[in-house]
C-alpha atoms as a PDB file:
ATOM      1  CA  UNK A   1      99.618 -56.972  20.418  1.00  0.00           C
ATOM      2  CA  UNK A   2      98.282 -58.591  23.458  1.00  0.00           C
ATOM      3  CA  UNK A   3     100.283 -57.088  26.742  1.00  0.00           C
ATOM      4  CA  UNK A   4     102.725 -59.044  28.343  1.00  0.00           C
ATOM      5  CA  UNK A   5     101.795 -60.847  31.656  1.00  0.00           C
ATOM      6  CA  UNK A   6     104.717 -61.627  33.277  1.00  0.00           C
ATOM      7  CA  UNK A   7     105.969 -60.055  36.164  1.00  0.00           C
ATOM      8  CA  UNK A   8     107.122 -57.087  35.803  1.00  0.00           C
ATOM      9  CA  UNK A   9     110.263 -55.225  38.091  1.00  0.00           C
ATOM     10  CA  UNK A  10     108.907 -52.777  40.866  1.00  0.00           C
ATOM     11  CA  UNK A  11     111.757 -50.613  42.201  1.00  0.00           C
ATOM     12  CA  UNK A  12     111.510 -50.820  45.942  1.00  0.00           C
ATOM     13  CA  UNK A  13     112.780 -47.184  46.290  1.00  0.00           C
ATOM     14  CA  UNK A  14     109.339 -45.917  44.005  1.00  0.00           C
ATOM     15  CA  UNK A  15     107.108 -47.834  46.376  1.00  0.00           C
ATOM     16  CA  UNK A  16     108.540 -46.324  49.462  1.00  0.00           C
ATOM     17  CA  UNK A  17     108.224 -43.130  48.245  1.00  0.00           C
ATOM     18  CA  UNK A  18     104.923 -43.934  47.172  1.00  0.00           C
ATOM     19  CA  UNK A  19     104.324 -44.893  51.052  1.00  0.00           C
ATOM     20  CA  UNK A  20     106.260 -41.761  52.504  1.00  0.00           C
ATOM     21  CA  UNK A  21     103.705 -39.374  50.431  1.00  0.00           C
ATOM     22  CA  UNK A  22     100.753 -41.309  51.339  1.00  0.00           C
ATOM     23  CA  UNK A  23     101.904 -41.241  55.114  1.00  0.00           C
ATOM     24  CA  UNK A  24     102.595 -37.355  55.020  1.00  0.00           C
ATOM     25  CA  UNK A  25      99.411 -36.632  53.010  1.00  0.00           C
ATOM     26  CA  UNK A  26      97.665 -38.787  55.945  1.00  0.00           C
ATOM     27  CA  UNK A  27      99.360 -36.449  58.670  1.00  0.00           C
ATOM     28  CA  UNK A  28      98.615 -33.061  56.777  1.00  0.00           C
ATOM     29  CA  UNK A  29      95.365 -33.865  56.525  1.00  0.00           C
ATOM     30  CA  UNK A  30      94.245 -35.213  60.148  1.00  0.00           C
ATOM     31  CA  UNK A  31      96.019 -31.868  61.107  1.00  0.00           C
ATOM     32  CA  UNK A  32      93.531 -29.695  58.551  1.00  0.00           C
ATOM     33  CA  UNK A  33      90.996 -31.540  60.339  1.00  0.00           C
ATOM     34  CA  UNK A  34      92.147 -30.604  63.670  1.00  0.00           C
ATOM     35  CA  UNK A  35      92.453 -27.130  62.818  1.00  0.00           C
ATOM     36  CA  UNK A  36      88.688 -27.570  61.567  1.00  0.00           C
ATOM     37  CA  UNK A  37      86.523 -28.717  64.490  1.00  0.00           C
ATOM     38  CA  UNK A  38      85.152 -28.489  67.524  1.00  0.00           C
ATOM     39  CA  UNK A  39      86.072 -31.586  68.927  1.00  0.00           C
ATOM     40  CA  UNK A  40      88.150 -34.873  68.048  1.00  0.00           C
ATOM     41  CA  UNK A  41      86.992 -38.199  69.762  1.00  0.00           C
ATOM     42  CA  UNK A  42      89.074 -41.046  70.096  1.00  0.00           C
ATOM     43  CA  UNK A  43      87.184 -44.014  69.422  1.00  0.00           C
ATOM     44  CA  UNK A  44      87.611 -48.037  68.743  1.00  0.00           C
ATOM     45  CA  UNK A  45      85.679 -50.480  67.052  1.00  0.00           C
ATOM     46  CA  UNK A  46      84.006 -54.071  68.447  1.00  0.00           C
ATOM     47  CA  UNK A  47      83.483 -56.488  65.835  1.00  0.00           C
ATOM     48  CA  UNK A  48      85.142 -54.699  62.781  1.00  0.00           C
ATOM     49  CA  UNK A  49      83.084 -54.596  59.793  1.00  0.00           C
ATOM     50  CA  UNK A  50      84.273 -52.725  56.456  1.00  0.00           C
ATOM     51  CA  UNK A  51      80.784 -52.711  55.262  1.00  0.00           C
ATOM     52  CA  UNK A  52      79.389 -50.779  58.734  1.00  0.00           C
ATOM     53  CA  UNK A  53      82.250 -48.271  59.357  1.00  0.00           C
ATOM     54  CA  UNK A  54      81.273 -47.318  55.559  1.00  0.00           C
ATOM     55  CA  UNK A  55      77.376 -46.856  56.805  1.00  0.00           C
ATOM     56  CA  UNK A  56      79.195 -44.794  59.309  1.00  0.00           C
ATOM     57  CA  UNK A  57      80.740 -42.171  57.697  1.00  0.00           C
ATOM     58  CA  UNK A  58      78.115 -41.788  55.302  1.00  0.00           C
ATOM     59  CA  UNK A  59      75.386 -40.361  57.665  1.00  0.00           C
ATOM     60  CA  UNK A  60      77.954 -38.435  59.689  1.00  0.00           C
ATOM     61  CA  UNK A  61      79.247 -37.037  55.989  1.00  0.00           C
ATOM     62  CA  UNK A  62      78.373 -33.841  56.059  1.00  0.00           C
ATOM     63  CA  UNK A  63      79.658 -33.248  59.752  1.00  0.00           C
ATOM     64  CA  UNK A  64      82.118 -35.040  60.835  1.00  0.00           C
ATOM     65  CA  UNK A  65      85.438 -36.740  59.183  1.00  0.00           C
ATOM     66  CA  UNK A  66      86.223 -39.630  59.978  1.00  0.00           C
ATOM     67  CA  UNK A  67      89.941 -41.393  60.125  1.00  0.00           C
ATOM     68  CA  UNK A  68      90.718 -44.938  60.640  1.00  0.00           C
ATOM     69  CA  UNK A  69      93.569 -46.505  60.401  1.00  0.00           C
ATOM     70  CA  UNK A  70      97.785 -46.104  60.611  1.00  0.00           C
ATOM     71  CA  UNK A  71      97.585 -44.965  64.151  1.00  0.00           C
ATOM     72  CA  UNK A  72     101.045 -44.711  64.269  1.00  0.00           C
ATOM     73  CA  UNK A  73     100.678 -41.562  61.689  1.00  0.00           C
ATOM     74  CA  UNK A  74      97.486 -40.407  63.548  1.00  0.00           C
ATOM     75  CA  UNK A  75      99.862 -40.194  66.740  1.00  0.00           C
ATOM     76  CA  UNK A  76     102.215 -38.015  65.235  1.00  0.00           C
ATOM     77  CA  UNK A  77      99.935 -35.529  63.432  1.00  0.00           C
ATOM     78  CA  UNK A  78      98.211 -35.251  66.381  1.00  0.00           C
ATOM     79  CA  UNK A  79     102.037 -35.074  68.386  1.00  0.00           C
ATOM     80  CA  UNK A  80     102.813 -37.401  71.456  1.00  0.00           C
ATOM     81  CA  UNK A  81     104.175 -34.712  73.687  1.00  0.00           C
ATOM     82  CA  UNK A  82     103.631 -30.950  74.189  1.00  0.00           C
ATOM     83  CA  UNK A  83     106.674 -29.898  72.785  1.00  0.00           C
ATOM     84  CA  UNK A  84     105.275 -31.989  69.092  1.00  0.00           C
ATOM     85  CA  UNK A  85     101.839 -31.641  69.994  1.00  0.00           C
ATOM     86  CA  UNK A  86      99.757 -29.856  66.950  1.00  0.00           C
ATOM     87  CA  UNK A  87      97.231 -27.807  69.005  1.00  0.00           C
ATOM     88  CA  UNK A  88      97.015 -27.457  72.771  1.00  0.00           C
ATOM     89  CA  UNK A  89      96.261 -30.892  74.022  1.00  0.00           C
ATOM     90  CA  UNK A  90      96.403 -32.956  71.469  1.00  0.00           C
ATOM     91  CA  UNK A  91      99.102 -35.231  73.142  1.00  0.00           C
ATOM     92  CA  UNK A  92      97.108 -36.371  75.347  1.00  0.00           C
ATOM     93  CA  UNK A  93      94.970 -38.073  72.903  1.00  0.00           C
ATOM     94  CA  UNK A  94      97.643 -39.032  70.292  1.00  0.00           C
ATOM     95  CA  UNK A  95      99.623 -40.927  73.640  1.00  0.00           C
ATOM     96  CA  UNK A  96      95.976 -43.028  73.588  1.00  0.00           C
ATOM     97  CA  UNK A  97      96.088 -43.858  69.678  1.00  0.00           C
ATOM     98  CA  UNK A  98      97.083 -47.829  70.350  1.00  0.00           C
ATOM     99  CA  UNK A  99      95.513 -50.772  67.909  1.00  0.00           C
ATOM    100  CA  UNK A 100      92.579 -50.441  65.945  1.00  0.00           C
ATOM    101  CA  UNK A 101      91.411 -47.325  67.189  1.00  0.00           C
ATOM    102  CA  UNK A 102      89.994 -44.195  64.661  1.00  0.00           C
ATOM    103  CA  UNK A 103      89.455 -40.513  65.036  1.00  0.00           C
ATOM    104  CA  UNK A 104      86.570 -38.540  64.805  1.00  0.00           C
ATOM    105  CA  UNK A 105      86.490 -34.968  64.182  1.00  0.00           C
ATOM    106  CA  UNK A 106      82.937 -33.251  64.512  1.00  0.00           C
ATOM    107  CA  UNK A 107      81.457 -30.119  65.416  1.00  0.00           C
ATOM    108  CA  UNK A 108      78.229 -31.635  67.033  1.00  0.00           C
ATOM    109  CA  UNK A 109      77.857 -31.111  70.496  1.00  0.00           C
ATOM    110  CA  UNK A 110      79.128 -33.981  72.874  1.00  0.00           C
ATOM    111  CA  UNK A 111      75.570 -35.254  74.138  1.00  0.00           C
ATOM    112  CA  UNK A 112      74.471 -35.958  70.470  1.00  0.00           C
ATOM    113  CA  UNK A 113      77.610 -38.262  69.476  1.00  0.00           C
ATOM    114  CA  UNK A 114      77.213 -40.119  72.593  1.00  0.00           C
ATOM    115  CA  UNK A 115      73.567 -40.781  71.967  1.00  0.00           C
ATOM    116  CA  UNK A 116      74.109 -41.447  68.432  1.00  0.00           C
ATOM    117  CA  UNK A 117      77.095 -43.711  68.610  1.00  0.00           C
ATOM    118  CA  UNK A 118      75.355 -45.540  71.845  1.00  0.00           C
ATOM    119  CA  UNK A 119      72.483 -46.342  70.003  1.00  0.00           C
ATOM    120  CA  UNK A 120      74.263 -47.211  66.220  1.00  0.00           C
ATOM    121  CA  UNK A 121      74.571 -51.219  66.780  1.00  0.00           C
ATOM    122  CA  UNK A 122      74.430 -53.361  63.553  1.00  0.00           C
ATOM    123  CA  UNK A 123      73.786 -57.061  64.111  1.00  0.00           C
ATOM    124  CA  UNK A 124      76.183 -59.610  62.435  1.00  0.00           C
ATOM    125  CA  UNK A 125      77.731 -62.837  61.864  1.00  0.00           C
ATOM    126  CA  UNK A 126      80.277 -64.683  63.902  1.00  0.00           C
ATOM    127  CA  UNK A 127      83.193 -65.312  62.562  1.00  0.00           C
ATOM    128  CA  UNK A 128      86.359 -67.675  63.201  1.00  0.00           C
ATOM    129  CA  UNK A 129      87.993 -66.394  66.598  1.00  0.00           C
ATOM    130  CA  UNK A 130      84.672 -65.133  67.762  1.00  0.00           C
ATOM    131  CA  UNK A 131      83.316 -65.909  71.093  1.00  0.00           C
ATOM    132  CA  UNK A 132      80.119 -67.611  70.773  1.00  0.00           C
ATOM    133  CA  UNK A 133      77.670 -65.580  72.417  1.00  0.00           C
ATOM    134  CA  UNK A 134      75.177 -67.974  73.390  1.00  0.00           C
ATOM    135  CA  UNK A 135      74.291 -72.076  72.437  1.00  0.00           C
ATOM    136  CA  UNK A 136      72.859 -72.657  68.959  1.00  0.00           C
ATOM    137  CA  UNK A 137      71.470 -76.438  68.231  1.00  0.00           C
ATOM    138  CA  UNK A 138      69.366 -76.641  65.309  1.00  0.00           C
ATOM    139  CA  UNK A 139      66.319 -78.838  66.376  1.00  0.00           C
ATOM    140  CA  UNK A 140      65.455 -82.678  64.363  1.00  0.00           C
ATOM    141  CA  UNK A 141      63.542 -82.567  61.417  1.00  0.00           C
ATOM    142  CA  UNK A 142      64.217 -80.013  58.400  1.00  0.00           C
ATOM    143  CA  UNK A 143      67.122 -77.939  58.347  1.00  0.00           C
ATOM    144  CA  UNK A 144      65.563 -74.145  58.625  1.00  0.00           C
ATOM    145  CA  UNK A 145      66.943 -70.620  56.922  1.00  0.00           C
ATOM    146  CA  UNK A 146      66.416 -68.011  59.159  1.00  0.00           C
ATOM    147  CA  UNK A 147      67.100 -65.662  56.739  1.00  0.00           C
ATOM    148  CA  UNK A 148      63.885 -65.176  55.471  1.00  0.00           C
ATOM    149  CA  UNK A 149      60.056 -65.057  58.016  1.00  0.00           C
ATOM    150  CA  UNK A 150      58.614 -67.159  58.411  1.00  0.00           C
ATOM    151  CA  UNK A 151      62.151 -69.247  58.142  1.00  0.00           C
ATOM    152  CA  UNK A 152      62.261 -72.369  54.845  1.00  0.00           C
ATOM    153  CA  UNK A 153      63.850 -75.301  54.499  1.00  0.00           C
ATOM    154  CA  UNK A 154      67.177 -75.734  52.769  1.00  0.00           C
ATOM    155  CA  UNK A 155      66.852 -76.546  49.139  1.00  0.00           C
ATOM    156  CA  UNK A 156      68.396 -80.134  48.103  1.00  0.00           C
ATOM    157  CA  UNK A 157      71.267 -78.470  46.326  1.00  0.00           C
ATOM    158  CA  UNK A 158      72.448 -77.369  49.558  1.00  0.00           C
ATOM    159  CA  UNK A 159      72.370 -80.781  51.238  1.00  0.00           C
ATOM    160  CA  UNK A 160      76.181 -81.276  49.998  1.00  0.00           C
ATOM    161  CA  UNK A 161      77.287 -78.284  51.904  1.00  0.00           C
ATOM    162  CA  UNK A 162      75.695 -78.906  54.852  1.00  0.00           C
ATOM    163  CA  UNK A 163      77.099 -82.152  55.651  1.00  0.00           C
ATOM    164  CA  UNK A 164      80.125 -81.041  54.815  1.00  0.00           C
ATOM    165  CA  UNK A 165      79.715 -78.728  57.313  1.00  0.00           C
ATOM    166  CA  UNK A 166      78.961 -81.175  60.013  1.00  0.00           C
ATOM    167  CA  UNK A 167      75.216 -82.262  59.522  1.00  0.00           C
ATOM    168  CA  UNK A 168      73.929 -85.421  59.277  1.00  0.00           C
ATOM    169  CA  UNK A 169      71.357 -85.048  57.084  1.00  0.00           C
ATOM    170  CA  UNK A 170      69.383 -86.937  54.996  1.00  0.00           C
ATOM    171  CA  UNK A 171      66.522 -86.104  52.501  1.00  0.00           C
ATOM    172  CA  UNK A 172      62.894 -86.770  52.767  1.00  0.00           C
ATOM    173  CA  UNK A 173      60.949 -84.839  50.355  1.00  0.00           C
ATOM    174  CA  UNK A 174      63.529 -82.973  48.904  1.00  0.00           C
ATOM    175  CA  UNK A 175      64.236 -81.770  51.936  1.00  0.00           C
ATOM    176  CA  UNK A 176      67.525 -81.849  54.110  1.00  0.00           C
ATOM    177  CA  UNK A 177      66.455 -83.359  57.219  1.00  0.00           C
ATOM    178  CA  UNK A 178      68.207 -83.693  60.483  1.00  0.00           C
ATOM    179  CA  UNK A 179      67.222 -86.993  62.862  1.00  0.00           C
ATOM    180  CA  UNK A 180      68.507 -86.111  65.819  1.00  0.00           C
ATOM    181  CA  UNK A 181      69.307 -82.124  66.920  1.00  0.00           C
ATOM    182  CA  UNK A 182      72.447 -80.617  65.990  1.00  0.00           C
ATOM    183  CA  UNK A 183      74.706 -78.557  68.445  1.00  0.00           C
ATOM    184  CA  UNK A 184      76.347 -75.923  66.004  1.00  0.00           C
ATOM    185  CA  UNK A 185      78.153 -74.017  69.199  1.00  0.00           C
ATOM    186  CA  UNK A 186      78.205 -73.561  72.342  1.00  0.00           C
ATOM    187  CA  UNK A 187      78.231 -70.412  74.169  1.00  0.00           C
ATOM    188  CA  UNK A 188      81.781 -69.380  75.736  1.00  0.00           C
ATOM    189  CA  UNK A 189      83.695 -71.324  73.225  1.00  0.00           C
ATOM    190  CA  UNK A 190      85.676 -70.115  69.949  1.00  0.00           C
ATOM    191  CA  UNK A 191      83.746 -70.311  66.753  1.00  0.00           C
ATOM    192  CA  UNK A 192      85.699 -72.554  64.544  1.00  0.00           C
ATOM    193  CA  UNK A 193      86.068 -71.670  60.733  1.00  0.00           C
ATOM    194  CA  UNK A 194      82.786 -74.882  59.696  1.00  0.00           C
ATOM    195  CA  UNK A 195      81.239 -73.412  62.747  1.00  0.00           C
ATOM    196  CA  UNK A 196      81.360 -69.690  60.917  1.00  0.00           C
ATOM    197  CA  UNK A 197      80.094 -70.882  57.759  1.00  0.00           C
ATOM    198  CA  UNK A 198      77.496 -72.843  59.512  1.00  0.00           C
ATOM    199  CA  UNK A 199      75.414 -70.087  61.163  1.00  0.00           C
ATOM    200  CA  UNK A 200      75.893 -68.087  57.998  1.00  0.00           C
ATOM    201  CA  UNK A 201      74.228 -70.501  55.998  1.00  0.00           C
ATOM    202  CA  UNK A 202      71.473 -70.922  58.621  1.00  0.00           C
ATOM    203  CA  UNK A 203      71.253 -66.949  59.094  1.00  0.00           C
ATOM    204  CA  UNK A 204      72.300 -66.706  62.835  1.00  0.00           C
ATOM    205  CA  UNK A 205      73.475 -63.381  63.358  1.00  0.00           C
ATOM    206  CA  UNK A 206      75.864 -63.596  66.544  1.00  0.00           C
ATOM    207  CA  UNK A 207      77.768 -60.563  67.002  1.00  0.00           C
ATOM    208  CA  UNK A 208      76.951 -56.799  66.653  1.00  0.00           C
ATOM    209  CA  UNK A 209      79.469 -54.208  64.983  1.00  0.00           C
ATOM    210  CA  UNK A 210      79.696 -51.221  67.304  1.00  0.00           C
ATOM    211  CA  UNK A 211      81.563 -48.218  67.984  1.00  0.00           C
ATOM    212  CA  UNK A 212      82.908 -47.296  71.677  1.00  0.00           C
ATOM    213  CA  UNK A 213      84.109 -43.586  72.026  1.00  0.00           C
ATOM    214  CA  UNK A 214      86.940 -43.500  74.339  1.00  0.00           C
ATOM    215  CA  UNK A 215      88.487 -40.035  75.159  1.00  0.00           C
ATOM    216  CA  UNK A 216      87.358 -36.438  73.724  1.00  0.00           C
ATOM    217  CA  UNK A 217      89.557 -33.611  72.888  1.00  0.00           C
ATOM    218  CA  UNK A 218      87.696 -30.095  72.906  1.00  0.00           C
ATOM    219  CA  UNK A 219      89.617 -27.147  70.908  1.00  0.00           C
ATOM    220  CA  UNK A 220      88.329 -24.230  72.945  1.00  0.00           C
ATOM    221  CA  UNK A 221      90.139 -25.461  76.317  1.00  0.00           C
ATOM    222  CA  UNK A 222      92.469 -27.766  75.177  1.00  0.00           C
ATOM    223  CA  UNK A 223      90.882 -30.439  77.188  1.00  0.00           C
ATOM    224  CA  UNK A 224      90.910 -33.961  77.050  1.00  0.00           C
ATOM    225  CA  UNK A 225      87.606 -35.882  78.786  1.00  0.00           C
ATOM    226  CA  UNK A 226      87.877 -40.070  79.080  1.00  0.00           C
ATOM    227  CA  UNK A 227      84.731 -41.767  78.232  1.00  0.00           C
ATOM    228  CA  UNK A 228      83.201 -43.921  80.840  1.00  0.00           C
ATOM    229  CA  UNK A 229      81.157 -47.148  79.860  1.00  0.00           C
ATOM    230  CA  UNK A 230      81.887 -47.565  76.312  1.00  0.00           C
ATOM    231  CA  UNK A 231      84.813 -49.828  76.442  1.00  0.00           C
ATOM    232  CA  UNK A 232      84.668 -52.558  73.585  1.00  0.00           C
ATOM    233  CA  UNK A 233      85.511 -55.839  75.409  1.00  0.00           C
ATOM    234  CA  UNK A 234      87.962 -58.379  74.493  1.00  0.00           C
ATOM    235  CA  UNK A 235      85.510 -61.248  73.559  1.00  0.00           C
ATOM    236  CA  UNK A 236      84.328 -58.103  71.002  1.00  0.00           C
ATOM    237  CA  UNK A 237      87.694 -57.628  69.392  1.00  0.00           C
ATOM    238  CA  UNK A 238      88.369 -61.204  68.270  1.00  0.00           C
ATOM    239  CA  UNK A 239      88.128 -61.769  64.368  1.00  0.00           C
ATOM    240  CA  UNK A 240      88.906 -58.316  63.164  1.00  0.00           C
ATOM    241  CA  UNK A 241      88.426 -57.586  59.610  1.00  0.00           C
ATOM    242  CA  UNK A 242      91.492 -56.110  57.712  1.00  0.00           C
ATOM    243  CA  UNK A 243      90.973 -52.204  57.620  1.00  0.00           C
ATOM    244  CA  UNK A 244      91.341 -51.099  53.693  1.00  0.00           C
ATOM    245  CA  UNK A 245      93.687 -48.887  53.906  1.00  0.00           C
ATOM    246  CA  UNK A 246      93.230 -47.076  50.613  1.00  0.00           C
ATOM    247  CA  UNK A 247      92.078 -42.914  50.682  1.00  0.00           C
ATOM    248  CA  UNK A 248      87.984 -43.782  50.686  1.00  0.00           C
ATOM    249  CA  UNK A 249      88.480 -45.823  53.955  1.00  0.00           C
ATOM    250  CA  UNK A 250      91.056 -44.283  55.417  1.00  0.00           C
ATOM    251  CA  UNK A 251      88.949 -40.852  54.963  1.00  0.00           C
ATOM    252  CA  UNK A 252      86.185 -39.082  53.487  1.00  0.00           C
END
């Protein structure tokens, strides 16, 4: 017999204890960690991709762990004074633990993070809310993918969707053809949701997912060093991506 799809009765009281052991399992373990390594960096994300933070704790896998997430938990398994702090020092850093922000516990010497995180940029694109970075106007004639090199015309299936988008088009050949050029955006402004879509299509990557370490806590001293020169800046936090917050993403 076929099961029965209609909504079915969740106590509240079994999801919130659902939530309490996920949140205490969260704050045992980010103190196991601390307990573990060397170090414990602070760090925040500019243009928040799921997909990239993923790439991220794969290469550090074997060497670092990696939490994202629930700050509010972070902050108190980490304590946010030094009567509740966990290890010496730690308050200092949980007090910092505001937004989307992540820790990163490693045992790799501080020069080596900073080099690697500094130079770990991965291009992507815009999306609504984002700051356009620059002017894009796609020039008369046929509309180009830059996907691909050398870059090819649109196919005529795709003419639909582009003048939907905005375009004038019209097709010669098969071919969707603008007349006259097309400004798509224009740098300083907000990158509306056609906009988006638009430079997707075309393959105009705008934005670039990065990582900007922001305080370091050492275990040996108990010491807590602020990062210079690796702020993210605001026109890099617009059009965050909802963190999963399920066990892979939260941590490894």
């Amino acid at each position: 017999m076929p099961k029965s799809k209609r909504a079915k009765i969740v106590s509240l009281t079994k999801v919130a204890k659902k939530t309490r052991e996920q949140k205490n399992a969260l704050l045992q373990e980010v103190q196991e960690n601390a307990d573990k390594w060397q170090y414990c960096w602070l760090f925040e994300v500019g243009n928040m991709r799921n997909a990239h933070l993923k790439t991220v704790r794969r290469l550090w896998k074997d060497t670092a762990r990696i939490f994202f997430g629930r700050g509010a938990v972070m902050a108190k398994a980490l304590g946010t004074t030094p009567e509740q702090e966990h290890r010496l020092g730690l308050h200092k850093l949980a007090q910092q633990i505001k937004g989307q922000v992540g820790l990163f516990f490693t045992d790799s010497p501080p020069t080596e993070v900073l080099e690697w995180f500094a130079d770990f940029q991965q291009p992507d694109f815009a999306r609504t809310g984002n700051t356009a970075s620059r002017t894009v106007i796609l020039p008369a004639g046929p509309v180009m993918q830059q996907h691909s090199t050398p870059p090819e015309p649109f196919p005529h299936n795709e003419e639909p969707q582009l003048r939907k988008l905005g375009l004038r088009t019209r097709m010669e050949r098969g071919v969707p053809t603008l007349d006259v050029p097309h400004t798509v955006c224009e740098k300083g402004k907000t990158i509306t949701p056609e906009q988006a879509q638009l430079l997707k299509l075309v393959g105009i990557k705008m934005v670039t997912f990065r990582v900007g370490l922001r305080a370091r806590w050492e275990a040996a001293t108990g010491e807590v060093v602020q990062i210079e020169g690796q702020e993210i800046e605001a026109h890099e936090e617009g059009a965050e991506e909802e963190v999963q917050e399920d066990a892979e993403v939260m941590s490894e």
